[in-house]
Protein backbone atom coordinates (compact mmCIF):
# COMPACT_ATOMS: atom_id res chain seq x y z
CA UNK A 1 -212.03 150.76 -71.48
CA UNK A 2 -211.32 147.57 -72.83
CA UNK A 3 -207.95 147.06 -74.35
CA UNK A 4 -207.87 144.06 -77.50
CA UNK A 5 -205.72 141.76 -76.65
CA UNK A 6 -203.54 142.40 -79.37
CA UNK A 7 -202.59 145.84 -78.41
CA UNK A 8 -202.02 144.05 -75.11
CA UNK A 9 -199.24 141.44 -76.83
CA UNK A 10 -197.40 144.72 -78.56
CA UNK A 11 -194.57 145.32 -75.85
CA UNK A 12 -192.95 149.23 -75.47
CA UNK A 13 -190.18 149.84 -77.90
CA UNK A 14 -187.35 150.36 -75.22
CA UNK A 15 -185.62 152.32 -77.33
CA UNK A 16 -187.47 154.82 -77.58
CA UNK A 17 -187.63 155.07 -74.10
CA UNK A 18 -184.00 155.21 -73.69
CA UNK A 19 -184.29 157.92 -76.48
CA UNK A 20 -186.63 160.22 -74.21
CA UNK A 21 -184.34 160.04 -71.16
CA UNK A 22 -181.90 160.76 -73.31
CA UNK A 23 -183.69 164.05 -75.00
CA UNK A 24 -184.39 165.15 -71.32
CA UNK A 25 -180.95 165.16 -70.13
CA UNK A 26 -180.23 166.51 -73.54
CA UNK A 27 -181.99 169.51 -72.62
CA UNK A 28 -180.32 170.04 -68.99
CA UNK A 29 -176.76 169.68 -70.83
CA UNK A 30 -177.46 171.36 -74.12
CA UNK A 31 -174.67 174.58 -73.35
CA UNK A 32 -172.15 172.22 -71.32
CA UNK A 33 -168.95 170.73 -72.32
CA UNK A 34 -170.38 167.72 -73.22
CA UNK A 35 -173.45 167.94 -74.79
CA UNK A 36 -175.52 164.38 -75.76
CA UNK A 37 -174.29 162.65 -78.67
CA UNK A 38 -176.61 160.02 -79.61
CA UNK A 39 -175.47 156.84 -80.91
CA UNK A 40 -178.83 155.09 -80.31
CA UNK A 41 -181.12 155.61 -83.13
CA UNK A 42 -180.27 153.55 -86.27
CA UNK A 43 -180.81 156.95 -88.43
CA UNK A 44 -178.24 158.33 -91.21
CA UNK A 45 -176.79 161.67 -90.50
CA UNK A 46 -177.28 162.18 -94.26
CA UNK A 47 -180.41 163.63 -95.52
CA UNK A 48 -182.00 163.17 -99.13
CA UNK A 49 -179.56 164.48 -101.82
CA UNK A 50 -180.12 167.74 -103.71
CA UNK A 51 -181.89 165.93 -106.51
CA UNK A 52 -184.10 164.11 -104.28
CA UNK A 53 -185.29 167.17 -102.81
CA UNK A 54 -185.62 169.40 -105.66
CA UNK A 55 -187.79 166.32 -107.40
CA UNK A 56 -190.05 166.85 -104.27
CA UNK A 57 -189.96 170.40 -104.36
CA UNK A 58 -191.35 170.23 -107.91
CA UNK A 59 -194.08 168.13 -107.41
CA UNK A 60 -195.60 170.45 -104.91
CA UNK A 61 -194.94 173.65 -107.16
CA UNK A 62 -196.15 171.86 -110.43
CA UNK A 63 -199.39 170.32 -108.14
CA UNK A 64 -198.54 166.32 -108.56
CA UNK A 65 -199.86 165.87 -105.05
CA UNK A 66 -203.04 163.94 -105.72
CA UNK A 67 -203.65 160.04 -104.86
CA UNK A 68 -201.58 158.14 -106.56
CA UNK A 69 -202.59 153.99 -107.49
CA UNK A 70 -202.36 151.92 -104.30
CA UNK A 71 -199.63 149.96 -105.73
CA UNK A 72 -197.10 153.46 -106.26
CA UNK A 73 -196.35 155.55 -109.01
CA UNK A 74 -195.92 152.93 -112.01
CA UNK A 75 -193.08 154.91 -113.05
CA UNK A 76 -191.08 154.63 -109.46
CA UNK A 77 -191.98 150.92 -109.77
CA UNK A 78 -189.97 150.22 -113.18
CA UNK A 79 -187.52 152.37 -111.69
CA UNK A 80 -186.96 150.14 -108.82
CA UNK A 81 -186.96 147.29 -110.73
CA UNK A 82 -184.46 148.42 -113.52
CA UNK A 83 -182.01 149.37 -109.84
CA UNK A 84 -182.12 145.31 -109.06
CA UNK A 85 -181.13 144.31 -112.73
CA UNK A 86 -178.06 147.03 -112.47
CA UNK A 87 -177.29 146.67 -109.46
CA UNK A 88 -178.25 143.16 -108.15
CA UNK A 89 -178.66 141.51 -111.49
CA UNK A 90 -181.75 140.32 -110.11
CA UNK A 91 -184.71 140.19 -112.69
CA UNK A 92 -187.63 141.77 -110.57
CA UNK A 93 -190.55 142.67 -112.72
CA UNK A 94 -192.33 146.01 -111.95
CA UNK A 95 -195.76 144.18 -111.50
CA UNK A 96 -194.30 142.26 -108.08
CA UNK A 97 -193.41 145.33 -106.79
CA UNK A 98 -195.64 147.39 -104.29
CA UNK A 99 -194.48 150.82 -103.12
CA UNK A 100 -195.42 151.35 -99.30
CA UNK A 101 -195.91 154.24 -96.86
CA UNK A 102 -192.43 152.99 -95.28
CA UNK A 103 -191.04 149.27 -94.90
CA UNK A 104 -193.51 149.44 -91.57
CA UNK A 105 -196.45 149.38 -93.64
CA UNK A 106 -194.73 146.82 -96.52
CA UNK A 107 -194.31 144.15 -93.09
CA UNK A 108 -198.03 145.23 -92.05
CA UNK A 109 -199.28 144.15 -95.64
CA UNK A 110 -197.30 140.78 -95.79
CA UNK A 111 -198.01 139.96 -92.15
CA UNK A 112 -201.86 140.39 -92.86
CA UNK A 113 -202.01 139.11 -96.52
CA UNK A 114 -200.20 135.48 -95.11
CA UNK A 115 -200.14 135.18 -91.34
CA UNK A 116 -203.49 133.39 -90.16
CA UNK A 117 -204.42 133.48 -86.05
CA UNK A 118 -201.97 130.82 -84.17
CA UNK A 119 -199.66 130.60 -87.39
CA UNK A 120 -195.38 130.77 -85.92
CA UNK A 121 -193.02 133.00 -87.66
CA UNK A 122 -189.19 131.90 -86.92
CA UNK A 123 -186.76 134.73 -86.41
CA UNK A 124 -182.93 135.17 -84.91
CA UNK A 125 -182.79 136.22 -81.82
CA UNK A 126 -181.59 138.94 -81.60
CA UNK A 127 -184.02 141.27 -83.97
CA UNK A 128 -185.21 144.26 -84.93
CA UNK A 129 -188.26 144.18 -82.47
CA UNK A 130 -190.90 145.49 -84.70
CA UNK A 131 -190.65 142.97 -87.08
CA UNK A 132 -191.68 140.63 -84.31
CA UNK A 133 -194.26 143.14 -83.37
CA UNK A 134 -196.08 143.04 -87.00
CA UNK A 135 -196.43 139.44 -86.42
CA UNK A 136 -198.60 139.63 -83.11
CA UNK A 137 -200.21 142.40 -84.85
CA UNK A 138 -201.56 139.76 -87.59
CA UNK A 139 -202.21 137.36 -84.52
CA UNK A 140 -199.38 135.43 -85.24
CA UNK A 141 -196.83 133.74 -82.93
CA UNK A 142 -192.86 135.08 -83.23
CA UNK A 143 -190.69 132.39 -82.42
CA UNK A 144 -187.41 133.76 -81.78
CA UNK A 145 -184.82 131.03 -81.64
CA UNK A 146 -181.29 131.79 -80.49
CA UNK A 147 -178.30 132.15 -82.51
CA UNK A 148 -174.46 132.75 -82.07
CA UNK A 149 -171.94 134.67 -82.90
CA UNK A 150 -170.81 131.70 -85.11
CA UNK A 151 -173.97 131.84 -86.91
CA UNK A 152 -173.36 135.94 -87.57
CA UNK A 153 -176.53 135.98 -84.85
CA UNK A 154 -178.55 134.71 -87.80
CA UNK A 155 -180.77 131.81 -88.56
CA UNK A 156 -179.37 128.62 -89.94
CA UNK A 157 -181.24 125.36 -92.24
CA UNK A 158 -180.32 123.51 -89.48
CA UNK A 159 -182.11 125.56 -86.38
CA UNK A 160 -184.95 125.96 -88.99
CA UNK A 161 -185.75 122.54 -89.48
CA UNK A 162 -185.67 121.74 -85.99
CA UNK A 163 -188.10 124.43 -85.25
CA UNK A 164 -190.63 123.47 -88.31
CA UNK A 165 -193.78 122.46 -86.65
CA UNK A 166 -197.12 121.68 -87.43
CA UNK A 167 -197.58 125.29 -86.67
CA UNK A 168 -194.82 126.77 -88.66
CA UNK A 169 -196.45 129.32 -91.46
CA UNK A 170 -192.28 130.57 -92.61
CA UNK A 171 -189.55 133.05 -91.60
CA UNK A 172 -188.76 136.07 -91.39
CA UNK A 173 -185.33 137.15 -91.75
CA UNK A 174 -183.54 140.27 -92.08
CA UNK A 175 -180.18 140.70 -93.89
CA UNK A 176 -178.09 142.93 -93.46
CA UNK A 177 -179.78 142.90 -89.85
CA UNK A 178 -180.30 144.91 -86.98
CA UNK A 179 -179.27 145.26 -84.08
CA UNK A 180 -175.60 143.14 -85.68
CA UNK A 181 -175.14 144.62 -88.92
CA UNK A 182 -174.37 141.05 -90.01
CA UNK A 183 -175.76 139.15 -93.19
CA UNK A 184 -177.06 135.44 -94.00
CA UNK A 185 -174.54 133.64 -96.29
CA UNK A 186 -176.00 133.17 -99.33
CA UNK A 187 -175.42 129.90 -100.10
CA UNK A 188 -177.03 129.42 -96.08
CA UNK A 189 -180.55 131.50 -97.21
CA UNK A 190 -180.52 129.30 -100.39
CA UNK A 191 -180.78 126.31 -97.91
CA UNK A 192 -183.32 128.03 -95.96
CA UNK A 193 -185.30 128.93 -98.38
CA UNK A 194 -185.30 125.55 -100.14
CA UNK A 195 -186.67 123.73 -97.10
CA UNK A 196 -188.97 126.74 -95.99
CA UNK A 197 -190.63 126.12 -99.69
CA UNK A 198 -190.57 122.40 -99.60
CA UNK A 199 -193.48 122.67 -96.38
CA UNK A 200 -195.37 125.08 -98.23
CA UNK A 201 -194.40 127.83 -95.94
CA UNK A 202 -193.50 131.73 -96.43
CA UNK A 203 -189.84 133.22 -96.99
CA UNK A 204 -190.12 136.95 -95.76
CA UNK A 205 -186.58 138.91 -95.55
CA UNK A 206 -186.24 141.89 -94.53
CA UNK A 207 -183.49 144.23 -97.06
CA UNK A 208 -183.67 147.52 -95.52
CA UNK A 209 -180.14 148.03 -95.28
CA UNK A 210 -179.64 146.52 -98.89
CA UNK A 211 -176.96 148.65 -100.44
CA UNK A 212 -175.25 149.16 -97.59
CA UNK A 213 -172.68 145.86 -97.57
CA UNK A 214 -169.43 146.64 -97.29
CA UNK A 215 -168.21 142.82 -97.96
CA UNK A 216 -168.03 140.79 -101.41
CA UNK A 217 -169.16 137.72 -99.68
CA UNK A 218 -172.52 139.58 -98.79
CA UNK A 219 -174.70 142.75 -100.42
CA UNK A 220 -176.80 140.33 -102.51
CA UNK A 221 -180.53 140.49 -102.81
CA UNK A 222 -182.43 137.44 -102.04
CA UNK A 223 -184.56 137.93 -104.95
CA UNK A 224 -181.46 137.39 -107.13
CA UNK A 225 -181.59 133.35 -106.02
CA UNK A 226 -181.75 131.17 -109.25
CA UNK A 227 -183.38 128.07 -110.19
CA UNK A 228 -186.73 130.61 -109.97
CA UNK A 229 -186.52 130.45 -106.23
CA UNK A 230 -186.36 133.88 -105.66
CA UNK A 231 -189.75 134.53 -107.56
CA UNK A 232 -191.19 133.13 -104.23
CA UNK A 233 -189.36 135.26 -101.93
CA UNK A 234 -191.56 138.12 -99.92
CA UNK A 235 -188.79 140.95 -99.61
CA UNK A 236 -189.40 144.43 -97.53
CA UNK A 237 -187.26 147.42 -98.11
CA UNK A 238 -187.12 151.29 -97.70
CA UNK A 239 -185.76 154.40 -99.10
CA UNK A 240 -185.07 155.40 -95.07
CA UNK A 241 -181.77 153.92 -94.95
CA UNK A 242 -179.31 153.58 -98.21
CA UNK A 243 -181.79 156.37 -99.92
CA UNK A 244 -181.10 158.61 -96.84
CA UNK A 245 -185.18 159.42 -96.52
CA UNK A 246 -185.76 158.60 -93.01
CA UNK A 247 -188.71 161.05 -92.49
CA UNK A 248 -190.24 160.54 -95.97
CA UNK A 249 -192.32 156.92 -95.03
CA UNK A 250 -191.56 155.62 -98.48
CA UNK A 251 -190.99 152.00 -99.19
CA UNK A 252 -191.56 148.81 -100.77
CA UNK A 253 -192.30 145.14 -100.85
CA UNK A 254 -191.67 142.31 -103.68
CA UNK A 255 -193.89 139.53 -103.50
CA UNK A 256 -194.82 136.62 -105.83
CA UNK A 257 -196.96 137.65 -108.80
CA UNK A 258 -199.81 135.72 -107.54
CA UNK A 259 -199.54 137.56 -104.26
CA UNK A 260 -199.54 141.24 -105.88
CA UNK A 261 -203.12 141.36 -106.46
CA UNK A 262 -204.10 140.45 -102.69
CA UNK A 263 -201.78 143.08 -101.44
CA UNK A 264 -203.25 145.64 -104.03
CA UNK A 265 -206.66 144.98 -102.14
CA UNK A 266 -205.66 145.56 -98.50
CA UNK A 267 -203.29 148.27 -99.31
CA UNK A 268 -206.28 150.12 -100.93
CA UNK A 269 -208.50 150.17 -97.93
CA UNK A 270 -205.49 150.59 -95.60
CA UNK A 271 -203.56 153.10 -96.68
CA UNK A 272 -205.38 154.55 -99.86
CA UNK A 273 -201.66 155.04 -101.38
CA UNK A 274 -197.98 156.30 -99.93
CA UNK A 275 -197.35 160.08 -99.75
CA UNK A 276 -197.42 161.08 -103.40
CA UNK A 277 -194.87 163.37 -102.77
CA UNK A 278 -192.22 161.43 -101.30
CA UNK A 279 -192.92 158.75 -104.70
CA UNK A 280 -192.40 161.37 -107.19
CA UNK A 281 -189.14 162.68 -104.83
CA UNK A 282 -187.89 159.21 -105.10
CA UNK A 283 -187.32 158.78 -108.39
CA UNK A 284 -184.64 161.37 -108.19
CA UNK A 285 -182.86 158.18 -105.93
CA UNK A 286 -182.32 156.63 -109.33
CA UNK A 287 -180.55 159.27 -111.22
CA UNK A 288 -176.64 158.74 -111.65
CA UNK A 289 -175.66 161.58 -109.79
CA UNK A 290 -177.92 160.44 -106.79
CA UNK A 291 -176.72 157.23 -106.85
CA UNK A 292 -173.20 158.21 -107.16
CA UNK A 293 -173.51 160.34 -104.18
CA UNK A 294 -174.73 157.30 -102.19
CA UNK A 295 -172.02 155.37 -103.07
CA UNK A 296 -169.95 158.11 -101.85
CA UNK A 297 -172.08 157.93 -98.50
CA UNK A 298 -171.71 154.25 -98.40
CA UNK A 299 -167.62 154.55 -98.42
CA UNK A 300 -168.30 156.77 -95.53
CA UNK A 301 -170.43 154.29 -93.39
CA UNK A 302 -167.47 151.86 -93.80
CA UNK A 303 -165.27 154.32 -93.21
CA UNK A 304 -166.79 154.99 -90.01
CA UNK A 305 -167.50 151.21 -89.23
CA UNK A 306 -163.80 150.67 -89.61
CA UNK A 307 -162.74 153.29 -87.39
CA UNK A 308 -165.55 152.49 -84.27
CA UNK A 309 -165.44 148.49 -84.02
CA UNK A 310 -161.95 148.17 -83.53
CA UNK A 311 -162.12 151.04 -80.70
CA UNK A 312 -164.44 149.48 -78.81
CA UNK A 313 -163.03 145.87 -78.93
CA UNK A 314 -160.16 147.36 -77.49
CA UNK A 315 -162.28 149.48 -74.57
CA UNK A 316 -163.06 145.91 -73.82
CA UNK A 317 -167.09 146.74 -75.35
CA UNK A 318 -166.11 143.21 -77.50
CA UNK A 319 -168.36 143.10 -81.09
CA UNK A 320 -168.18 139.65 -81.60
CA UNK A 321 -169.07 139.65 -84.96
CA UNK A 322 -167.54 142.36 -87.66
CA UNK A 323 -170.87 144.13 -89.16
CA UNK A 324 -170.73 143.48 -93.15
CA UNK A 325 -173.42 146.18 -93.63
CA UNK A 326 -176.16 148.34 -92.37
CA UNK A 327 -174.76 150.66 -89.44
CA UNK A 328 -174.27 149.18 -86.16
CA UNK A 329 -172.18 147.81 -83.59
CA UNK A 330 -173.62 145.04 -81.03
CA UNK A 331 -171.09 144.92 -78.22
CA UNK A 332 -170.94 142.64 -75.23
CA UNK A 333 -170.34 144.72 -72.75
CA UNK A 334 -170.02 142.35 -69.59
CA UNK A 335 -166.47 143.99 -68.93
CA UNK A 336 -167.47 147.58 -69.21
CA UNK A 337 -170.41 147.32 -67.15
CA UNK A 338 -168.66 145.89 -64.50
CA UNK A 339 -165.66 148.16 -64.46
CA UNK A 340 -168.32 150.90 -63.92
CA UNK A 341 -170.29 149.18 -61.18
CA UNK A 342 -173.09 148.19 -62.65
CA UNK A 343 -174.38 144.82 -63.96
CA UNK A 344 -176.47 144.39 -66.95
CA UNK A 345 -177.28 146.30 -70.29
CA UNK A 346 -179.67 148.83 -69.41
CA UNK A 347 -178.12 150.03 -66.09
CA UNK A 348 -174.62 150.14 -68.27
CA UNK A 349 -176.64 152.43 -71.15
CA UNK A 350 -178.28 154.87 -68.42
CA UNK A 351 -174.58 154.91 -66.49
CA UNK A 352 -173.06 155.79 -69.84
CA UNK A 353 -175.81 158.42 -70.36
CA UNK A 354 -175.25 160.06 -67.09
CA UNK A 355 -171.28 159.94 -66.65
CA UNK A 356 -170.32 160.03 -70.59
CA UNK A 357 -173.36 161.73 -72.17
CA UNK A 358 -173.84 159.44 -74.36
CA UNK A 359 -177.15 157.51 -75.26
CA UNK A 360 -176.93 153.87 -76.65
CA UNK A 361 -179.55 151.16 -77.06
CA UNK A 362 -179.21 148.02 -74.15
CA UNK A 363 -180.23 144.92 -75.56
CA UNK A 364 -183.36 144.47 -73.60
CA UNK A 365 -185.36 145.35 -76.89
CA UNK A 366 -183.83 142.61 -79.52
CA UNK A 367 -184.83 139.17 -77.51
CA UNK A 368 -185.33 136.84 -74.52
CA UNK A 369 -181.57 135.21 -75.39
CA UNK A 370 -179.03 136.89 -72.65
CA UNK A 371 -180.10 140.44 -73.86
CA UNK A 372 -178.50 142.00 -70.71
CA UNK A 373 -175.45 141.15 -72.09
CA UNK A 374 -175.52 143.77 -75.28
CA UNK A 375 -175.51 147.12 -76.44
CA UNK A 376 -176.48 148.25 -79.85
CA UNK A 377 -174.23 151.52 -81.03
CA UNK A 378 -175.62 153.32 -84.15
CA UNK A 379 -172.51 154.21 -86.67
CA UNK A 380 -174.94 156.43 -88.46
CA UNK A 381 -173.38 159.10 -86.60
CA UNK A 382 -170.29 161.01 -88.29
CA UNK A 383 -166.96 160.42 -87.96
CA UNK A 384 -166.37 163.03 -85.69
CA UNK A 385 -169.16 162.34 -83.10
CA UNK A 386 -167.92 158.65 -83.10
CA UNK A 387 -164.37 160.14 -82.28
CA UNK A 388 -165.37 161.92 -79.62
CA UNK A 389 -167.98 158.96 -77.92
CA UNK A 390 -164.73 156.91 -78.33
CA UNK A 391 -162.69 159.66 -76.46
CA UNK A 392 -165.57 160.08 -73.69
CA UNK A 393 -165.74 156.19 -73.18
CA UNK A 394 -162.17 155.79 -73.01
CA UNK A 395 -162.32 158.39 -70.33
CA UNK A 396 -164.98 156.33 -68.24
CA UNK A 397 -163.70 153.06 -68.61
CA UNK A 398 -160.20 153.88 -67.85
């Protein structure tokens, strides 16, 4: 059978094989002292709150389970909207907003609607490597360009406008990010942005993990960015991570009002519309008591970022940057590795798996820039499963 060559580009998400090795010895030491704890899926422990799931229960009993517009409920749309003007103070009309089966399918729609066969996309390296992967999917080029700790791993104007070529169709971004849990500065995106829409070219960001900042410097929507620069930014975000609805596929995308239309089209003959259910369960998200409760969540996941970073700096697993948001932890761990015998990332995460029982995420999947040199930990975990990884790693590494 002949493969396209575009399935051929897509390469395996190595996390997800990590996270089968890790089921199977899951299985063999289920009963022991130590069963698995997983720290290497970026998924809250939290599920949807009661009034999230009652709102979906509803909708089933009462039969609102039908096809919904391509675009979303209209109703979740204002909904979302009116949460940027509260919360963000960013004025987001309902009409640029287009709810998505997930922020997967809000990246497919943006990639496809913009990115033309040959076009480059600049991202940080490291990043989340789907987002790279939705590019090749559109027949695009990602160009991941390296960045340092003194950059919070994240693109600057500078690196940008070095990499602008001919070729260049934008960025995309992602902020808070993944795998570092770090942010752009604002007044750095603003640059970014400025020069990105000077050539003509596309400013995509992903905000999954918008809502979950935990610093006053950072937390702030690019979509709030004055001078009517933020009416031309493409943003992608999700009810998986702040709303707690992993499982549900819900999301959305904000695009330019001259964009909206386009998107309508292919979203129609891709996806017909997002899970009906899920939309009608989501506007439960925006009620005060939900929202309270995620603030409540949100005190938690800085709670437990707080406790974790500082233990593994001093287990010698050094996070060079504090995380200002989203949930993880992206640790050089050069030292550790070597104090157990091994040398590298992924040898260090199936070493850990074996002798501590616990599963973590090497860097192999984020980029090409020294990506044996990292782990990814997910915080999503509680408090007292990252207690006892800390205890279990302390016991390894001595």
């Amino acid at each position: 059978m002949r493969i396209a060559r575009r399935a051929q580009r897509i390469e395996p998400f190595y996390v997800m094989e990590v996270a089968k090795a890790a089921a199977s010895l899951a299985k063999q030491v289920a009963h022991s002292a130590q069963p698995m704890i997983f720290l290497n899926i970026g998924e809250p422990d939290f599920t949807a709150p009661p009034l999230v799931q009652q709102a979906a229960t509803r909708a089933i009993h009462d039969g609102n389970t039908q096809y919904t517009q391509a675009t979303g409920l209209q109703s979740l749309r204002e909904r979302i909207s009116h949460w940027y003007s509260t919360r963000f103070q960013a004025d987001v009309a309902p009409s640029r907003i287009i709810v998505t089966a997930g922020a997967s399918a809000a990246l497919q729609l943006a990639c496809l609607a913009l990115v033309e066969a040959g076009d480059d996309i600049l991202m940080p390296d490291p990043s989340y490597p789907c987002n790279r992967h939705f590019v090749s999917a559109a027949e695009g080029n990602a160009v991941l360009i390296p960045t340092t700790a003194e950059e919070r791993f994240q693109l600057s104007s500078a690196k940008v406008q070095a990499a602008w070529t001919a070729q260049t169709r934008g960025v995309l971004l992602a902020s808070p990010s993944n795998p570092t849990g770090t942010s752009i500065a604002p007044e750095e995106l603003r640059r970014i942005h400025e020069f990105v829409h000077s050539r003509g070219g596309i400013t995509l960001i992903d905000e999954i993990y918008l809502g979950l900042s935990y610093e006053e410097d950072f937390g702030h929507t690019a979509l709030a960015m004055g001078d009517g620069l933020g009416e031309h930014i493409i943003s992608i975000n999700s009810f998986s991570k702040y709303f707690n609805m992993t499982g549900w596929r819900l999301g959305w995308l904000v695009v330019p009002e001259e964009l909206a239309p386009v998107i309508e089209r292919i979203a129609q003959n891709l996806f017909i519309c997002p899970s009906t259910i899920a939309q009608h369960a989501a506007l439960a998200c925006f009620e005060a008591d939900s929202l309270a409760e995620y603030e409540k969540r949100r005190a938690e996941f800085k709670a437990r970022r707080d406790y974790f970073i500082p233990a593994l700096n001093r287990l010698g697993l050094q996070v060079p940057v504090m995380p200002d948001g989203a949930f993880y932890a992206y640790a050089d761990c050069t030292q550790a590795a070597a104090r157990l015998g091994v040398s590298g990332s992924w040898d260090f995460a199936f070493e850990l798996m074996q002798r501590a029982h616990l599963a973590v995420t090497p860097g192999r999947d984020f980029g090409t820039d020294a990506p044996e040199r990292y782990v990814r930990f997910s915080t999503a975990s509680s408090m007292a499963e990252l207690k006892e990884a800390v205890a279990r790693l302390e016991t390894v590494l001595g």
